[in-house]
Protein backbone atom coordinates (compact mmCIF):
# COMPACT_ATOMS: atom_id res chain seq x y z
CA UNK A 1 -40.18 -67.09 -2.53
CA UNK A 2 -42.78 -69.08 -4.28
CA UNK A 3 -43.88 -72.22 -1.92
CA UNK A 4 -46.87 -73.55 -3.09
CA UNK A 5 -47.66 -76.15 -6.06
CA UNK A 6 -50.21 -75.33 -9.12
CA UNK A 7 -50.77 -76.72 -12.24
CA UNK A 8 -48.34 -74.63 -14.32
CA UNK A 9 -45.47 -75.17 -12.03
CA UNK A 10 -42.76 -77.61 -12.37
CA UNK A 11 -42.43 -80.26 -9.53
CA UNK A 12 -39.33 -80.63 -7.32
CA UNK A 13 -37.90 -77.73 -5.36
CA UNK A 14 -35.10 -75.35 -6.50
CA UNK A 15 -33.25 -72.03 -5.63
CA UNK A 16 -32.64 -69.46 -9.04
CA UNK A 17 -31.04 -65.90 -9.03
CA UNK A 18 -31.83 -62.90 -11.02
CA UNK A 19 -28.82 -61.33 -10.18
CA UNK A 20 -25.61 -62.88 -8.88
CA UNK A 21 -23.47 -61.05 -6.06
CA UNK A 22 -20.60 -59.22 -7.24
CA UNK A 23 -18.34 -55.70 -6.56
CA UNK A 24 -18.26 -53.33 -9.08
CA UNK A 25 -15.75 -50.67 -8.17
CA UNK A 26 -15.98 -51.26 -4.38
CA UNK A 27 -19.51 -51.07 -4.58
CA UNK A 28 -20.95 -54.42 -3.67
CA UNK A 29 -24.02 -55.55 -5.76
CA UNK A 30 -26.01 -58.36 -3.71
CA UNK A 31 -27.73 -60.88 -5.22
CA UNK A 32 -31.08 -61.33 -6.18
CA UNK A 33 -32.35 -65.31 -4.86
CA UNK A 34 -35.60 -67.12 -5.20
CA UNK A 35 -36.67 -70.26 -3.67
CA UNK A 36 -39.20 -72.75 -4.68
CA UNK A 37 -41.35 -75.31 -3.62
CA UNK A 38 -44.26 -77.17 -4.17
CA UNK A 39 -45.83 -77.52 -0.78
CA UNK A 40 -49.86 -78.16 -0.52
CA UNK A 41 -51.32 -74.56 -0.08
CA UNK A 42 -53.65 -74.43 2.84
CA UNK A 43 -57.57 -74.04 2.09
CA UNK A 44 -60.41 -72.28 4.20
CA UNK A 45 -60.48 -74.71 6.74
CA UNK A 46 -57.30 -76.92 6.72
CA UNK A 47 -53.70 -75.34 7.64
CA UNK A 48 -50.56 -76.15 4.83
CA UNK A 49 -48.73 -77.82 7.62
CA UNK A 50 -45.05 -79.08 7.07
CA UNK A 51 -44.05 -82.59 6.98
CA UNK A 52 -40.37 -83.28 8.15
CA UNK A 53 -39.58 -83.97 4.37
CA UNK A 54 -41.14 -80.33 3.36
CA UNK A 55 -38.71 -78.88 6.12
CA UNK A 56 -35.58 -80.37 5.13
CA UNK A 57 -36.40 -78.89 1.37
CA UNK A 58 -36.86 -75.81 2.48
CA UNK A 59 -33.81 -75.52 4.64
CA UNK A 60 -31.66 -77.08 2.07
CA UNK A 61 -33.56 -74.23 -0.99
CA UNK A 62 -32.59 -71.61 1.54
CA UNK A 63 -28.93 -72.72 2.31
CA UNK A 64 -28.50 -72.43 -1.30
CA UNK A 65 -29.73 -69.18 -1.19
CA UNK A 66 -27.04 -68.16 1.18
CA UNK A 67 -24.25 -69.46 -0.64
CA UNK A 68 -25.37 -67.07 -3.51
CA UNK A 69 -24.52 -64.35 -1.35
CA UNK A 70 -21.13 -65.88 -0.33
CA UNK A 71 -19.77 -66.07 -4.17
């Protein structure tokens, strides 16, 4: 999980693998996700606080993420 924005990061939220889910020989191999954001990271004296939009990303990133280990 990477969630918060910095200069080197692309904008836009997205959900990768490094390994997809598979069985090899009965053995199952799960999958390796990540999920990013871009949400403001909090500083010393002010929370990183969610807006509704920021939610909805995050739940829609993460069902992604579950239907990598569905496949």
């Amino acid at each position: 999980m990477d969630f918060y924005a910095r200069t080197s990061k692309s904008q836009g939220a997205w959900t990768g693998s490094y390994r997809d889910h598979k069985w090899i020989n009965g053995k199952e191999i799960r999958p390796i996700v990540t999920i990013v954001c871009n949400f403001t990271r909090p500083s010393e004296d002010t929370p990183s606080l969610l807006s509704l939009d920021d939610v909805k990303t995050l739940f829609h990133e993460f069902g992604h993420g579950l239907q990598d280990f569905s496949q």
